[in-house]
PDB file of N, CA and C in Angstrom:
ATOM      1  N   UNK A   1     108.797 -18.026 -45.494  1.00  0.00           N
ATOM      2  CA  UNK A   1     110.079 -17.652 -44.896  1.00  0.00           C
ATOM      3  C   UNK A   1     109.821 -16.718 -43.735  1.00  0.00           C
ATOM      4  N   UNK A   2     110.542 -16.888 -42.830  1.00  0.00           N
ATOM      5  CA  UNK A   2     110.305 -16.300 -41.638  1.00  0.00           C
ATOM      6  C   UNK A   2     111.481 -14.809 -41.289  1.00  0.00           C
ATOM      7  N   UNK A   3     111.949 -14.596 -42.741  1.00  0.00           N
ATOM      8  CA  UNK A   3     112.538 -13.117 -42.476  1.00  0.00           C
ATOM      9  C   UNK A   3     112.861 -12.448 -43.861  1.00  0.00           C
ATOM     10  N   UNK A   4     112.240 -11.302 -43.821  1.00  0.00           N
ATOM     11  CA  UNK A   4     112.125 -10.184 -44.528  1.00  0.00           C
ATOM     12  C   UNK A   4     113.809  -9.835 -45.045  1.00  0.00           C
ATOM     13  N   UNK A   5     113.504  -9.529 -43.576  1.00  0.00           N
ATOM     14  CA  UNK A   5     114.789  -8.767 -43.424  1.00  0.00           C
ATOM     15  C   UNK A   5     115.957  -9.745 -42.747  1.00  0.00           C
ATOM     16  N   UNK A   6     117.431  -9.871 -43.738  1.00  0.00           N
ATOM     17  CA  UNK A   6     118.111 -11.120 -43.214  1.00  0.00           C
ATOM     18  C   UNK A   6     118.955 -10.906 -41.753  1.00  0.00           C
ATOM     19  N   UNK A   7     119.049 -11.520 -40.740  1.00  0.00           N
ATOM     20  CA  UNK A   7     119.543 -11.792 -39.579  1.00  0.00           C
ATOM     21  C   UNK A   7     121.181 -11.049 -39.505  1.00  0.00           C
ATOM     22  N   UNK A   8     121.249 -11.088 -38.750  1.00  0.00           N
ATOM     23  CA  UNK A   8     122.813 -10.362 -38.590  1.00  0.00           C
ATOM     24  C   UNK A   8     124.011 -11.410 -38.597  1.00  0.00           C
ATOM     25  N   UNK A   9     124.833 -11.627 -39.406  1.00  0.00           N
ATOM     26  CA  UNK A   9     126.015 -12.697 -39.096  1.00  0.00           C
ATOM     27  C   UNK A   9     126.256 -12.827 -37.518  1.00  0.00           C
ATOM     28  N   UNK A  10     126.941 -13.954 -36.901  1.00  0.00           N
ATOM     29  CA  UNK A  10     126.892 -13.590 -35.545  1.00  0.00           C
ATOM     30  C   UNK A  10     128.486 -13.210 -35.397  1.00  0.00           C
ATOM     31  N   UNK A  11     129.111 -12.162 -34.471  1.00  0.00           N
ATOM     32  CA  UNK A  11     129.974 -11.671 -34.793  1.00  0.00           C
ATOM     33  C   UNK A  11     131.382 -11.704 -34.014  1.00  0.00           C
ATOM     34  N   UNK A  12     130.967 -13.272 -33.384  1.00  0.00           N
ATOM     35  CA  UNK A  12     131.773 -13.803 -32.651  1.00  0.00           C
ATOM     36  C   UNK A  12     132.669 -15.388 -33.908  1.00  0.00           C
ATOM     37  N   UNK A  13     132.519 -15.048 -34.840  1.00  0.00           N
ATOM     38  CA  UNK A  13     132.632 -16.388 -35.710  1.00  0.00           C
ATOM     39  C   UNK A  13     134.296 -16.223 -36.358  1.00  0.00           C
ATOM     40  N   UNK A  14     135.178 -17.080 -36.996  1.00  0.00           N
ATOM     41  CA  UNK A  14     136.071 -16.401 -37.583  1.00  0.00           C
ATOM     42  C   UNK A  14     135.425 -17.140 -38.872  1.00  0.00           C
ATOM     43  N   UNK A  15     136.392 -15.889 -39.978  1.00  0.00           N
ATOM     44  CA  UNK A  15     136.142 -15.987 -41.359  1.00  0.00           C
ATOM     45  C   UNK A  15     137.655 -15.851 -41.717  1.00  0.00           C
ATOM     46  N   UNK A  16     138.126 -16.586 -42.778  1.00  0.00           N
ATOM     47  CA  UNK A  16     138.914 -16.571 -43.150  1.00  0.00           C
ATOM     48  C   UNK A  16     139.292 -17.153 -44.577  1.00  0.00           C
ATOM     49  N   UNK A  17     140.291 -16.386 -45.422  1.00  0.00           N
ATOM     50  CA  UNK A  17     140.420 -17.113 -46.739  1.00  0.00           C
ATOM     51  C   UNK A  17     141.612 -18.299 -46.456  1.00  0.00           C
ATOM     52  N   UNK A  18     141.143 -19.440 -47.508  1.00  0.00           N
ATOM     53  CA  UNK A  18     142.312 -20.401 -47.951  1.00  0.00           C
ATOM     54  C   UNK A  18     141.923 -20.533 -49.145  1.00  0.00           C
ATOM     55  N   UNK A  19     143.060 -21.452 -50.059  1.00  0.00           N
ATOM     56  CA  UNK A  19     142.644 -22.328 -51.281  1.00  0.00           C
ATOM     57  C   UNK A  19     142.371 -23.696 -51.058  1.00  0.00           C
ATOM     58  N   UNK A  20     141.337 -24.429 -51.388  1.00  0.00           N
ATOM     59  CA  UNK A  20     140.939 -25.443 -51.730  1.00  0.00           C
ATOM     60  C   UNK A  20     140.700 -26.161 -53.018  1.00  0.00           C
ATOM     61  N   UNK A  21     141.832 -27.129 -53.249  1.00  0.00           N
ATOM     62  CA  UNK A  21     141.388 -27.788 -54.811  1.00  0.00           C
ATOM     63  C   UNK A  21     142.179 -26.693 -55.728  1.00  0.00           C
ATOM     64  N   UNK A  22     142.659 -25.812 -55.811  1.00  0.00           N
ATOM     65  CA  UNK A  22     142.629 -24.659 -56.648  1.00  0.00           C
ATOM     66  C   UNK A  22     141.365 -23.398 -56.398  1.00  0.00           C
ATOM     67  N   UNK A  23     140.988 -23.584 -55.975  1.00  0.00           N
ATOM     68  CA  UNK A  23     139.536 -22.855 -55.974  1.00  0.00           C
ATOM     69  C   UNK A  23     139.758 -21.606 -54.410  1.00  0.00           C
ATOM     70  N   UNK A  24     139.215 -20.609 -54.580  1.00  0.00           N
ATOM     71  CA  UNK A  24     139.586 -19.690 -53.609  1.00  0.00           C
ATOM     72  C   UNK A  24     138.116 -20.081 -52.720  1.00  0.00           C
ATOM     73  N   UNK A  25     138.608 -20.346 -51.519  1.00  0.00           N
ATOM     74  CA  UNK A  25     137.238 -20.390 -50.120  1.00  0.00           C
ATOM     75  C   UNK A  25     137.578 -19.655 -49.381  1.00  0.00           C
ATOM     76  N   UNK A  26     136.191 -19.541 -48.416  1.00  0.00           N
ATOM     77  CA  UNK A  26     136.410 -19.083 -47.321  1.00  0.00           C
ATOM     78  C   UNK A  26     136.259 -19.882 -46.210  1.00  0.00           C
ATOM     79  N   UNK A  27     136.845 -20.303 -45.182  1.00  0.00           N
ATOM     80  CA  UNK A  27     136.449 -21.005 -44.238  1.00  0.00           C
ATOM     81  C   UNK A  27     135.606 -20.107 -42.847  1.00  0.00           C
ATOM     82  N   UNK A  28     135.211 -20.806 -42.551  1.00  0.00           N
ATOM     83  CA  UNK A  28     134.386 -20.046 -40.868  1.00  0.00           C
ATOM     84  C   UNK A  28     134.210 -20.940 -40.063  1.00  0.00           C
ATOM     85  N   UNK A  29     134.562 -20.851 -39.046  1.00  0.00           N
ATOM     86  CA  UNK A  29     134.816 -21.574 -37.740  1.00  0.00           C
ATOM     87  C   UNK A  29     133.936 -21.264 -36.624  1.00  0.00           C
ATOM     88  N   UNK A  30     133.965 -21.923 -35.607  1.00  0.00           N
ATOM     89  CA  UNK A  30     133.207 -21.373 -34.466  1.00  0.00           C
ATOM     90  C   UNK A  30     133.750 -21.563 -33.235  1.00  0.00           C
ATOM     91  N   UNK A  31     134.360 -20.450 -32.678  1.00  0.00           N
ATOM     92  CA  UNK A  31     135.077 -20.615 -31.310  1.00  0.00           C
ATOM     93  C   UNK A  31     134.714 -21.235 -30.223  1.00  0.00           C
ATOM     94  N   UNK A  32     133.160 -20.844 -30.224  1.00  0.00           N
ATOM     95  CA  UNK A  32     132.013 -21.793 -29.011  1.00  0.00           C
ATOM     96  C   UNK A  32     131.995 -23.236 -29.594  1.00  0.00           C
ATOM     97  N   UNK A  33     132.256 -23.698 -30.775  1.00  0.00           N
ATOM     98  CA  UNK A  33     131.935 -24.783 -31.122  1.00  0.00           C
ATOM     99  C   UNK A  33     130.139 -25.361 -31.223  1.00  0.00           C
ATOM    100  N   UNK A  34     129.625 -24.769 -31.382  1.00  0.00           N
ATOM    101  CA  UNK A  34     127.837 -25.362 -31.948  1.00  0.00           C
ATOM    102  C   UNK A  34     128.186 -25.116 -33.403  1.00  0.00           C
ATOM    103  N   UNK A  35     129.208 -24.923 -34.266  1.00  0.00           N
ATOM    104  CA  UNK A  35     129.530 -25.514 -35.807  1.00  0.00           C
ATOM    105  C   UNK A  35     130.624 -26.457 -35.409  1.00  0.00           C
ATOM    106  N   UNK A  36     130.357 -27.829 -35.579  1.00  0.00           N
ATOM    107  CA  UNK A  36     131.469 -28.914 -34.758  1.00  0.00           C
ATOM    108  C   UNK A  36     132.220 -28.897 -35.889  1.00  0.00           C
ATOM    109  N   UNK A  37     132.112 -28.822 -37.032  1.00  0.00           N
ATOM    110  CA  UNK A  37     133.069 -28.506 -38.390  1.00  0.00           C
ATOM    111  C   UNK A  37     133.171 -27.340 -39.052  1.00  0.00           C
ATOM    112  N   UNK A  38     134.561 -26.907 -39.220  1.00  0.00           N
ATOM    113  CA  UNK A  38     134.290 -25.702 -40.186  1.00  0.00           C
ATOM    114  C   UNK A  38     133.507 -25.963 -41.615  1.00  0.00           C
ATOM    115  N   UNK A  39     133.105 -24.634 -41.626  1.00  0.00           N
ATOM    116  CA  UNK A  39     132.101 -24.727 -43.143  1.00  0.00           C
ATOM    117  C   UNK A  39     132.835 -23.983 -44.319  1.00  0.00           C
ATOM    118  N   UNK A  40     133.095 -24.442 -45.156  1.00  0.00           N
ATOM    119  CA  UNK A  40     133.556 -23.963 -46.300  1.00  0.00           C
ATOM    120  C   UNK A  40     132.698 -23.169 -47.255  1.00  0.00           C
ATOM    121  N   UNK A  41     132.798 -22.263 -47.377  1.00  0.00           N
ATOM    122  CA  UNK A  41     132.355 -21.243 -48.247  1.00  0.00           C
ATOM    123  C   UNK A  41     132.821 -20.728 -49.472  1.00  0.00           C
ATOM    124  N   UNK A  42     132.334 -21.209 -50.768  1.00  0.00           N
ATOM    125  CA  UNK A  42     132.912 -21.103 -51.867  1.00  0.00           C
ATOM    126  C   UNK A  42     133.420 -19.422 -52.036  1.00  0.00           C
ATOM    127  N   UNK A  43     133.970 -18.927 -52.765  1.00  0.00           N
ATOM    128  CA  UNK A  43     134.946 -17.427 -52.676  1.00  0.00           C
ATOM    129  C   UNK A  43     133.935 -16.577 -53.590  1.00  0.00           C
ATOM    130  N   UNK A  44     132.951 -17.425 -54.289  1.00  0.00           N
ATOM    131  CA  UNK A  44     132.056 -16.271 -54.977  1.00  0.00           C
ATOM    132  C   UNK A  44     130.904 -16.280 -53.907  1.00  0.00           C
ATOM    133  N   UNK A  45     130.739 -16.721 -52.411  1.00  0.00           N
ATOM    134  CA  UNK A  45     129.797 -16.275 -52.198  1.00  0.00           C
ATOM    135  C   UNK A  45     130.107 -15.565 -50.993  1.00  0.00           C
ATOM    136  N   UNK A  46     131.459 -15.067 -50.452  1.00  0.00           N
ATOM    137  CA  UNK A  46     131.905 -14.195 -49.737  1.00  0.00           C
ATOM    138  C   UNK A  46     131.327 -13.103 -49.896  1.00  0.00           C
ATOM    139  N   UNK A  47     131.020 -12.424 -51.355  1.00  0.00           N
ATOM    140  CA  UNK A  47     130.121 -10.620 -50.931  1.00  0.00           C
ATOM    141  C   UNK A  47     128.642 -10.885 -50.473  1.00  0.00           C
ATOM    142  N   UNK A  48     128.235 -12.351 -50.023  1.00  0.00           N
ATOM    143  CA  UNK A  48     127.146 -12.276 -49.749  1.00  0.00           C
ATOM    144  C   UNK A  48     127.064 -12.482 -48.033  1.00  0.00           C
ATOM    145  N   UNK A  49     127.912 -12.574 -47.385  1.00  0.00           N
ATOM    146  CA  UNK A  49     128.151 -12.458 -45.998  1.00  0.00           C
ATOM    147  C   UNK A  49     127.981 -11.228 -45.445  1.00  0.00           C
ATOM    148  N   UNK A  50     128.269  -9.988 -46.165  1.00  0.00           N
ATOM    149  CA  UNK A  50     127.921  -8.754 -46.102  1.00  0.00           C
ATOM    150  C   UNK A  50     126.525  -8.370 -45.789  1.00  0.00           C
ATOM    151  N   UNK A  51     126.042  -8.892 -46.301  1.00  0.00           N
ATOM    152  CA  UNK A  51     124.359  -8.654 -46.285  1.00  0.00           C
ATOM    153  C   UNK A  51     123.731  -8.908 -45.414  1.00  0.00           C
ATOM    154  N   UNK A  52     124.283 -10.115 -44.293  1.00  0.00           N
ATOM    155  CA  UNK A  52     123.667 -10.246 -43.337  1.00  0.00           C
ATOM    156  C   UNK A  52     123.959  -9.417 -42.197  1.00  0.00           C
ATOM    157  N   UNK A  53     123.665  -7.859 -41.803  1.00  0.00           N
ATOM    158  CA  UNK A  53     123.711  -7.089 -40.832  1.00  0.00           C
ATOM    159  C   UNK A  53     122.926  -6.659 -40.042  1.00  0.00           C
ATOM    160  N   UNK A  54     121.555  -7.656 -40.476  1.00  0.00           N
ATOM    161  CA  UNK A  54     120.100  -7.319 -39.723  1.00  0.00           C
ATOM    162  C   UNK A  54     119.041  -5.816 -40.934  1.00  0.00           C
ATOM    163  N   UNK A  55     119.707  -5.470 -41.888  1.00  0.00           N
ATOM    164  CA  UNK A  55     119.489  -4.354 -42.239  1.00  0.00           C
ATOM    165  C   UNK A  55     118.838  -4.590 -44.008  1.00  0.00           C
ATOM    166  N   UNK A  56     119.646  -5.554 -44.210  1.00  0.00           N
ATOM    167  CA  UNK A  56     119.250  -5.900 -45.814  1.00  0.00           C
ATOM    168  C   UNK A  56     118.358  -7.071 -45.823  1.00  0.00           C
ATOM    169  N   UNK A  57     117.594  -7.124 -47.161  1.00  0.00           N
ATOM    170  CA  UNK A  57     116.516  -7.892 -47.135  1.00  0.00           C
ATOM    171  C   UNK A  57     116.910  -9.015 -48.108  1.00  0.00           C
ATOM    172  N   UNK A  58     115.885 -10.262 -47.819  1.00  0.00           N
ATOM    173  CA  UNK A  58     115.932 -11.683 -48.970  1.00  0.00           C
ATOM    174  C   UNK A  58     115.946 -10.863 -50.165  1.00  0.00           C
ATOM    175  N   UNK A  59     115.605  -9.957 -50.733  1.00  0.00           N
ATOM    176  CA  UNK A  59     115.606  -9.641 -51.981  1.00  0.00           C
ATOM    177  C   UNK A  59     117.351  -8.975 -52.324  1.00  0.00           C
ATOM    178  N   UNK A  60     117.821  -8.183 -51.437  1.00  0.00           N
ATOM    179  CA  UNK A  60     119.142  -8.136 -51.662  1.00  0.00           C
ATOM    180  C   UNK A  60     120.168  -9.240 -51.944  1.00  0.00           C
ATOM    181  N   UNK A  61     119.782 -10.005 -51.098  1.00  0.00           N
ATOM    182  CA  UNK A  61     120.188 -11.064 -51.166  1.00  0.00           C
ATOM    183  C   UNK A  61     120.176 -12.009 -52.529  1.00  0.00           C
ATOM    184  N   UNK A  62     119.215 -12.046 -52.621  1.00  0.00           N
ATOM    185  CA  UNK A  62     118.320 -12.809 -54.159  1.00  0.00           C
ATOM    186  C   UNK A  62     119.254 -12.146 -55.360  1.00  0.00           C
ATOM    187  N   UNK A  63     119.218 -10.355 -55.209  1.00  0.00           N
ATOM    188  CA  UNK A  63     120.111  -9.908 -56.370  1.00  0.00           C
ATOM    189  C   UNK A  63     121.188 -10.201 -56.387  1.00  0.00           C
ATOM    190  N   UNK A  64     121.932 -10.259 -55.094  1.00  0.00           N
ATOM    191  CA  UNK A  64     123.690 -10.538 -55.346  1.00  0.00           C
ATOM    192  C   UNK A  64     123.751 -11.645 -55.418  1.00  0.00           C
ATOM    193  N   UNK A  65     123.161 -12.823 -55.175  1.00  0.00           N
ATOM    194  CA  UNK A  65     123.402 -14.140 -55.658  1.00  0.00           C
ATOM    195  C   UNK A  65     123.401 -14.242 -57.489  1.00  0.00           C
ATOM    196  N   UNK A  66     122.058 -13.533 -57.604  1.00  0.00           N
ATOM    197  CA  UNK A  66     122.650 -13.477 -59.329  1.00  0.00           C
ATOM    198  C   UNK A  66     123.671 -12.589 -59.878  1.00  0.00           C
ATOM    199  N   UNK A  67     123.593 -11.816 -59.316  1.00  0.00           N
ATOM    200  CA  UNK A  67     125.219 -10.765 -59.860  1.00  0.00           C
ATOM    201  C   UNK A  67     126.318 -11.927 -59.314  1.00  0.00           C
ATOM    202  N   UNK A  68     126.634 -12.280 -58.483  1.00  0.00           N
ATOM    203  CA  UNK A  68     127.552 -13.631 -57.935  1.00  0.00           C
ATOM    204  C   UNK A  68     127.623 -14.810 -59.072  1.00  0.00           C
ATOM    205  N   UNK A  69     126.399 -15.088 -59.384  1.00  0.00           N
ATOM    206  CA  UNK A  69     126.448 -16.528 -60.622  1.00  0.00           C
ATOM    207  C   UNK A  69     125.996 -15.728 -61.868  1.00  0.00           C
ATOM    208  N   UNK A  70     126.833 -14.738 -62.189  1.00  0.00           N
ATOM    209  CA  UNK A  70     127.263 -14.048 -63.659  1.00  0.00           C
ATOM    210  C   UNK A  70     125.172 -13.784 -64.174  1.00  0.00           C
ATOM    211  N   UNK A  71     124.706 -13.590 -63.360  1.00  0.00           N
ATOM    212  CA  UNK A  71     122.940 -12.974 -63.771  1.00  0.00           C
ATOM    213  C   UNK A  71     122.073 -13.567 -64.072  1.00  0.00           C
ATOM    214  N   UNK A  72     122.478 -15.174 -63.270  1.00  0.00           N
ATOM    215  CA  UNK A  72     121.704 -16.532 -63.265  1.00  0.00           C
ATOM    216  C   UNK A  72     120.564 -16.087 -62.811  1.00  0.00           C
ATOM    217  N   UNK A  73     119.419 -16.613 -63.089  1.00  0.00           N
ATOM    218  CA  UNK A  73     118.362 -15.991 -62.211  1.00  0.00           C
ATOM    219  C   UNK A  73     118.460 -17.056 -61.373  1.00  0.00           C
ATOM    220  N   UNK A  74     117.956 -15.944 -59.748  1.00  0.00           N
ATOM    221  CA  UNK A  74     118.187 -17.063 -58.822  1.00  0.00           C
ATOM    222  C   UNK A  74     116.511 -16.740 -58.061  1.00  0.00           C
ATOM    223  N   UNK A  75     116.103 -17.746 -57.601  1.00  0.00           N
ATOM    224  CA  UNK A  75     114.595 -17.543 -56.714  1.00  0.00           C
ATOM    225  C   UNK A  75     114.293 -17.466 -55.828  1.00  0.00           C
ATOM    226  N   UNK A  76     113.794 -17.050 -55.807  1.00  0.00           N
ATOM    227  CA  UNK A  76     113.468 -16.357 -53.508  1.00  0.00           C
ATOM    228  C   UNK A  76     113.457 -18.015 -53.096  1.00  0.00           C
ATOM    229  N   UNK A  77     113.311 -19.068 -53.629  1.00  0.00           N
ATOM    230  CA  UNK A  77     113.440 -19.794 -52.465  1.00  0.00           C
ATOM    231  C   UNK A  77     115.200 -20.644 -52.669  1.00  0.00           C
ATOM    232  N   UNK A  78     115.774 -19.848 -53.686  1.00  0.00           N
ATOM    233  CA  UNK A  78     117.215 -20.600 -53.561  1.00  0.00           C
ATOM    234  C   UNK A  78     117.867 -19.338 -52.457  1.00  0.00           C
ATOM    235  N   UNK A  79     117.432 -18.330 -52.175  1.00  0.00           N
ATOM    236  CA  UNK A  79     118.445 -17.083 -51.240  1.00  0.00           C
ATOM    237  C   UNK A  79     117.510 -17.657 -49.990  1.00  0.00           C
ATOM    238  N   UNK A  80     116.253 -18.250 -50.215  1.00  0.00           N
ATOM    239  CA  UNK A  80     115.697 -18.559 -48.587  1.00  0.00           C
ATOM    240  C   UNK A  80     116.699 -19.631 -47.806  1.00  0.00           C
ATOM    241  N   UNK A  81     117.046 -20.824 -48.653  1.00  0.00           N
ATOM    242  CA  UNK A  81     117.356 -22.570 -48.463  1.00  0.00           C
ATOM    243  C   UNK A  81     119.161 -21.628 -47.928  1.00  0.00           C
ATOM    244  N   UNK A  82     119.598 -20.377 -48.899  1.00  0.00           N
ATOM    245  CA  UNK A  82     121.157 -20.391 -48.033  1.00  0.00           C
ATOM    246  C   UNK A  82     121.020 -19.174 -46.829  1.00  0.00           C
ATOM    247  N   UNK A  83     119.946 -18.827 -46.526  1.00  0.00           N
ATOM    248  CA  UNK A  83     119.618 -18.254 -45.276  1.00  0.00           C
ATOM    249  C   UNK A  83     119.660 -19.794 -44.240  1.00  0.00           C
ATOM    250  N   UNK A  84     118.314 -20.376 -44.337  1.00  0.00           N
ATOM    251  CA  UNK A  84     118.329 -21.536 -43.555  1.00  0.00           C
ATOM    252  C   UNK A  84     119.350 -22.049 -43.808  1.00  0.00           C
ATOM    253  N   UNK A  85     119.934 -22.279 -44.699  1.00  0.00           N
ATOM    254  CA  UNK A  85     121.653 -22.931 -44.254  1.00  0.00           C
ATOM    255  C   UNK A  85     122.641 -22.373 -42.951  1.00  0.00           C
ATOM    256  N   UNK A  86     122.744 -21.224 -43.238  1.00  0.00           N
ATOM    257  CA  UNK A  86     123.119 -20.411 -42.455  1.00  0.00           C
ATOM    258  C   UNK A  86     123.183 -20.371 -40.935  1.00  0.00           C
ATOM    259  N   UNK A  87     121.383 -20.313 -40.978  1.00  0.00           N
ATOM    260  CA  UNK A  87     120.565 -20.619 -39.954  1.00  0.00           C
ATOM    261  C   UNK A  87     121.220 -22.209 -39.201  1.00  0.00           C
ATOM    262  N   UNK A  88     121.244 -22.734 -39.902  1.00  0.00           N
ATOM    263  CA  UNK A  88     121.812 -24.290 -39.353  1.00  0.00           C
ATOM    264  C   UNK A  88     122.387 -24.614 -38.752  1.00  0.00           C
ATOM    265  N   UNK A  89     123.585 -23.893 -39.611  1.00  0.00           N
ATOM    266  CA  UNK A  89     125.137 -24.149 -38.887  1.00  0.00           C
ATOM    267  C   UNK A  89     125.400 -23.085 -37.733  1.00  0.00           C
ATOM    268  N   UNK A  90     124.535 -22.198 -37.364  1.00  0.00           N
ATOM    269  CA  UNK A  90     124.277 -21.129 -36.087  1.00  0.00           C
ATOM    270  C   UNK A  90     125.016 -19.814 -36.647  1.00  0.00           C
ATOM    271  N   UNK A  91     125.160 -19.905 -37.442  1.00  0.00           N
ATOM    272  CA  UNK A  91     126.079 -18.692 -38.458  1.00  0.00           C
ATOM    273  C   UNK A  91     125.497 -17.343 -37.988  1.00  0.00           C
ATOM    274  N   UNK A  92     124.068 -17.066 -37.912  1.00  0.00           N
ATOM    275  CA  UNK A  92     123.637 -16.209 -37.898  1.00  0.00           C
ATOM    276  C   UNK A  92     122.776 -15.903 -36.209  1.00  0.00           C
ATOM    277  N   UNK A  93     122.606 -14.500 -35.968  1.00  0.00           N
ATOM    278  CA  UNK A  93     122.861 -14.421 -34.799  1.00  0.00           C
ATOM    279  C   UNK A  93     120.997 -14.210 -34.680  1.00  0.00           C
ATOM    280  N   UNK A  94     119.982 -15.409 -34.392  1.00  0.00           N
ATOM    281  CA  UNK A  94     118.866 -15.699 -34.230  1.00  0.00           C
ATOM    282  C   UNK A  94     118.909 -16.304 -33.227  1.00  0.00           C
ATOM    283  N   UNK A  95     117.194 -16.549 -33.142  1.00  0.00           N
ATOM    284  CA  UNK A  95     116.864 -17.291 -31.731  1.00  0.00           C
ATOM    285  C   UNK A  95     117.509 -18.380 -31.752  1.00  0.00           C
ATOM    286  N   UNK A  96     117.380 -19.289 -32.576  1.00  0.00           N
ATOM    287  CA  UNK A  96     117.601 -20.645 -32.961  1.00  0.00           C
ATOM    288  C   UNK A  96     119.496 -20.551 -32.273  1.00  0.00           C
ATOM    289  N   UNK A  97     120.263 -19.972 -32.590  1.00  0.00           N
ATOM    290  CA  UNK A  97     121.208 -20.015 -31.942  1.00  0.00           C
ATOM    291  C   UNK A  97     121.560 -19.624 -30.377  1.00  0.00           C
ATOM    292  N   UNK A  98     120.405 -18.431 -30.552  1.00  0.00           N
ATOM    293  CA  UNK A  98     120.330 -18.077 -28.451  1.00  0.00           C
ATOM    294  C   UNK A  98     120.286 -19.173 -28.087  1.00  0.00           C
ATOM    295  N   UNK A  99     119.159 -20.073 -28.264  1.00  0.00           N
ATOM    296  CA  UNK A  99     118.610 -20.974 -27.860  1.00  0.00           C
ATOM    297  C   UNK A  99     120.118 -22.158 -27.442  1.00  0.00           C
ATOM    298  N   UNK A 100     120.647 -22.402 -28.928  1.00  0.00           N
ATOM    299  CA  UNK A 100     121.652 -23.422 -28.964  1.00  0.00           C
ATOM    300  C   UNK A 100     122.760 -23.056 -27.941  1.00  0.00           C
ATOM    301  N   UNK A 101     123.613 -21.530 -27.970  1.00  0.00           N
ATOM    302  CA  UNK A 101     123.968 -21.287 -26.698  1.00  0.00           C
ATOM    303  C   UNK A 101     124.333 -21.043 -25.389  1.00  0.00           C
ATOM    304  N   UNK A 102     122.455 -21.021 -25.417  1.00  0.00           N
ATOM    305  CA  UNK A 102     122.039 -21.050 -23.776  1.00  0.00           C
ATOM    306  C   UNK A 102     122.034 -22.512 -23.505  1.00  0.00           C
ATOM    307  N   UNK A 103     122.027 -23.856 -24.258  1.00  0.00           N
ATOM    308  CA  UNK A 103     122.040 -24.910 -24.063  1.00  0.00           C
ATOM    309  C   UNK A 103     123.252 -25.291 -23.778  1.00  0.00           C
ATOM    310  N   UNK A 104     124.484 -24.600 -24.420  1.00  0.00           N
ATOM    311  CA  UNK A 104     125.731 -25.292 -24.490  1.00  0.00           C
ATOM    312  C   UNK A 104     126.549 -24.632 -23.180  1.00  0.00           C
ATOM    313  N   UNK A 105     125.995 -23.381 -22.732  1.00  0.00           N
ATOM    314  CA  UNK A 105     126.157 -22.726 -21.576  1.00  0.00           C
ATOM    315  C   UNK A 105     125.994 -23.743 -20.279  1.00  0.00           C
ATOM    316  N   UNK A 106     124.650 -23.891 -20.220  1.00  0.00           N
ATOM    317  CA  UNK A 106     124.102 -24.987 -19.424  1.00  0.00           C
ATOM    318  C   UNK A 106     124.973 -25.943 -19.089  1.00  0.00           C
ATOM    319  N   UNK A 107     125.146 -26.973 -20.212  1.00  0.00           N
ATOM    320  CA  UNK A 107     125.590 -28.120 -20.303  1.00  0.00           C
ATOM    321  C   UNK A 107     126.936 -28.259 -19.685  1.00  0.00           C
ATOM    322  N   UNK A 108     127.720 -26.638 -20.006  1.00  0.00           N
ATOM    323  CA  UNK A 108     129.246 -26.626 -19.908  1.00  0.00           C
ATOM    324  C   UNK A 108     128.739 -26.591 -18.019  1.00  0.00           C
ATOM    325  N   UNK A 109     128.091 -25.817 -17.560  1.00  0.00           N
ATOM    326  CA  UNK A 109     127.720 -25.182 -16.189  1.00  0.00           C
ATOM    327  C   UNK A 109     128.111 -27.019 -15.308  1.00  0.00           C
ATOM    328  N   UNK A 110     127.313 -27.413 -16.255  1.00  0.00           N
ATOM    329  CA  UNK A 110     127.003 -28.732 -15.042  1.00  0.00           C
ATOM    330  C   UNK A 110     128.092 -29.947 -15.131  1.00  0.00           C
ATOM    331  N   UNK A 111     129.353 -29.487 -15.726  1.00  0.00           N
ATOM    332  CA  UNK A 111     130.398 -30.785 -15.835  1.00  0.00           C
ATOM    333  C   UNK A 111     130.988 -30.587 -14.333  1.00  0.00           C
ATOM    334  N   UNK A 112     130.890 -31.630 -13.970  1.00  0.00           N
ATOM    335  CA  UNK A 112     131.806 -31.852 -12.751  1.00  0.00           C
ATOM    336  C   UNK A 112     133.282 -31.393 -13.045  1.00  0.00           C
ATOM    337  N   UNK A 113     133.852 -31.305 -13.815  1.00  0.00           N
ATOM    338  CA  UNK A 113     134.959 -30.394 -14.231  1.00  0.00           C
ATOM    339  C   UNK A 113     135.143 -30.357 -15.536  1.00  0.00           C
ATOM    340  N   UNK A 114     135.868 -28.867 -15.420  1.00  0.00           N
ATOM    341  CA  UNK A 114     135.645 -27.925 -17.191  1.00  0.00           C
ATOM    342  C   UNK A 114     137.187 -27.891 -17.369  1.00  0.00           C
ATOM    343  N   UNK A 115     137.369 -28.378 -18.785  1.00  0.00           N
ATOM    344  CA  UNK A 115     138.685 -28.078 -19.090  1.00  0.00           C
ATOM    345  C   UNK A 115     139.352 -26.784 -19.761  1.00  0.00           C
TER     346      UNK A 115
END
């Protein structure tokens, strides 16, 4: 895994609660659009969005996922796979998203017209 210490949410994103199914979520959106769908976020794993401030580590992480699933043990590589999730959908404010960004920056730069 390529971080100790977990990445900072990026803090341009919205978060927001709805119900789904009966079930309490969170949705998160992306105003820039590099998440072309909102992502649904189940409501027990909302205190774990917290954690990502650049400051707390995979192991914090690792614990509140099991305090979250009632003291399931959970394994450094199930808190790694919802980092890289994270990571995916550009959630988090890394290179991998500069990168995506600076691409979508670009791309917008060169339309013969922007709506």
């Amino acid at each position: 895994m390529k971080w100790e210490t977990l990445p900072p949410l990026r803090k341009d994103i919205n978060v927001f609660p709805a119900t789904l199914g009966g079930r309490q979520v969170f949705v998160i959106s992306d105003p820039l659009g590099l998440l072309p769908e909102p992502y649904v976020l189940p409501g027990e794993h909302a205190p774990l969005l917290r954690l990502f401030d650049g400051k707390h580590s995979i192991r914090d992480l690792q614990l509140e996922m099991m305090h979250a699933q009632g003291n399931r043990l959970v394994m450094r590589e199930e808190a790694e796979r919802f980092v890289v999730e994270m990571e995916e959908r550009f959630l988090l404010d890394t290179e991998k998203y500069r990168r995506a960004l600076e691409r979508a920056v670009e791309e917008y730069s060169l339309l013969p017209s922007r709506p």
